[in-house]
Protein backbone atom coordinates (compact mmCIF):
# COMPACT_ATOMS: atom_id res chain seq x y z
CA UNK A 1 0.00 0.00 0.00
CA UNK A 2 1.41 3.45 -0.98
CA UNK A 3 1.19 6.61 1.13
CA UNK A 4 1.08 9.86 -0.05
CA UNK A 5 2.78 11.84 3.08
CA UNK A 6 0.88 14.97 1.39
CA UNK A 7 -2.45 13.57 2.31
CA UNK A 8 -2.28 12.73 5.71
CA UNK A 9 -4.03 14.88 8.12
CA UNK A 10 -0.96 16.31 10.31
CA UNK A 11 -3.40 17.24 12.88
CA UNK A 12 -4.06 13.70 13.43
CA UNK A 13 -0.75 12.89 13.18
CA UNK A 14 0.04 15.31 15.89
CA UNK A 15 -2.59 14.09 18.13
CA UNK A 16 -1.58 10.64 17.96
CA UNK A 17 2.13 11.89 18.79
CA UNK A 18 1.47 13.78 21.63
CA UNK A 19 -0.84 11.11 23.25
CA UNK A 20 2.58 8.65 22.81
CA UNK A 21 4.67 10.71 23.91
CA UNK A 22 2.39 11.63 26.99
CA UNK A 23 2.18 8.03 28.05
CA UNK A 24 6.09 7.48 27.46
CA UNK A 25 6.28 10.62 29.67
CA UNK A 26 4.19 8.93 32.41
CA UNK A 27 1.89 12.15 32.78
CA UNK A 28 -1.67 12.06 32.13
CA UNK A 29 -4.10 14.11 30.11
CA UNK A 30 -5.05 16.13 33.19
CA UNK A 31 -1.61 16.54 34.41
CA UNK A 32 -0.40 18.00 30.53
CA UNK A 33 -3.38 20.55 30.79
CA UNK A 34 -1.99 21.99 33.70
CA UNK A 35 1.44 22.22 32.63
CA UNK A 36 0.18 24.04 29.33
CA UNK A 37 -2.92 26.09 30.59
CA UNK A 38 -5.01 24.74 28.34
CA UNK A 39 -8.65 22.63 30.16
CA UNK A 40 -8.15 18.76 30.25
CA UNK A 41 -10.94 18.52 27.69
CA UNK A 42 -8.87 20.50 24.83
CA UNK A 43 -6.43 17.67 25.42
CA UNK A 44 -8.72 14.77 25.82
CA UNK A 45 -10.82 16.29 22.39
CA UNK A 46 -7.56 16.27 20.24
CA UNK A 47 -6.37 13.28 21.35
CA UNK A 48 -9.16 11.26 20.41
CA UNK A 49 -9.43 9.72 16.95
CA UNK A 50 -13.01 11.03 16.83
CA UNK A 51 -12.63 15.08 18.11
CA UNK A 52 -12.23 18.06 16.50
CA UNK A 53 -8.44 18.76 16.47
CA UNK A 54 -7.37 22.22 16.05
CA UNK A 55 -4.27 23.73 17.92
CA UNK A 56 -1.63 26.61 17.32
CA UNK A 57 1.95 25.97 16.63
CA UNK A 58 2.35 28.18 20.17
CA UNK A 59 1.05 24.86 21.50
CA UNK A 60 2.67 22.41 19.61
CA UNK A 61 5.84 24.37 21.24
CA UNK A 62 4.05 24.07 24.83
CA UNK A 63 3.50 20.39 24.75
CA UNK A 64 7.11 19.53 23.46
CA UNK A 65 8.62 21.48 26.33
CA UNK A 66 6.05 20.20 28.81
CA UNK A 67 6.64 15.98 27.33
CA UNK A 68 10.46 17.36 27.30
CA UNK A 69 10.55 16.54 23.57
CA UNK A 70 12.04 18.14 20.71
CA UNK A 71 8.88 19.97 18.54
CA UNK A 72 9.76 17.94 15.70
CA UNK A 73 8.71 14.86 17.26
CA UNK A 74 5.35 15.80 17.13
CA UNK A 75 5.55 16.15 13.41
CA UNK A 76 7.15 12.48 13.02
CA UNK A 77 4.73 10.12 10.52
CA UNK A 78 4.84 6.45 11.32
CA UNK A 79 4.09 5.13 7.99
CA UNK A 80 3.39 1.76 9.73
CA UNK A 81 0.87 2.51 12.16
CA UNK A 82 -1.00 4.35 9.43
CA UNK A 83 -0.89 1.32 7.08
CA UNK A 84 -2.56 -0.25 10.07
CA UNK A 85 -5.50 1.85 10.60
């Protein structure tokens, strides 16, 4: 199966980073709201597969620094796991 990379929604791809590297991190959803300002519902809503995702590149920056995580991890596309789904 070929991927374009141009036609993946990098929203979703974002959301499904930050909810990895949240759990790698050991913090919960909760915990990363606090650390950002942002409610624990604007995490739990763009980390599911079914919510509305829609988030600034200010806190794309927030999250890396909060997960202790270099911004461009965020971006990172498993072509793998998308095969998957």
């Amino acid at each position: 199966m070929s991927i374009n990379k141009y036609e993946i929604n990098i929203y979703e791809q974002i959301a499904r980073n930050i909810k990895k590297y949240r759990k790698e991190a050991g913090i919960t959803q909760a915990e990363l709201a606090e650390k950002i300002g942002v409610s624990h519902e604007f995490i739990r809503r763009n980390e599911s597969k079914k919510g509305k995702k829609s988030f600034s590149v200010d806190t794309v920056w927030k999250i890396s620094v909060a997960l202790n995580i270099q911004p461009g991890k965020l971006f990172e596309i498993d072509l793998d796991e998308l095969i998957q789904q």
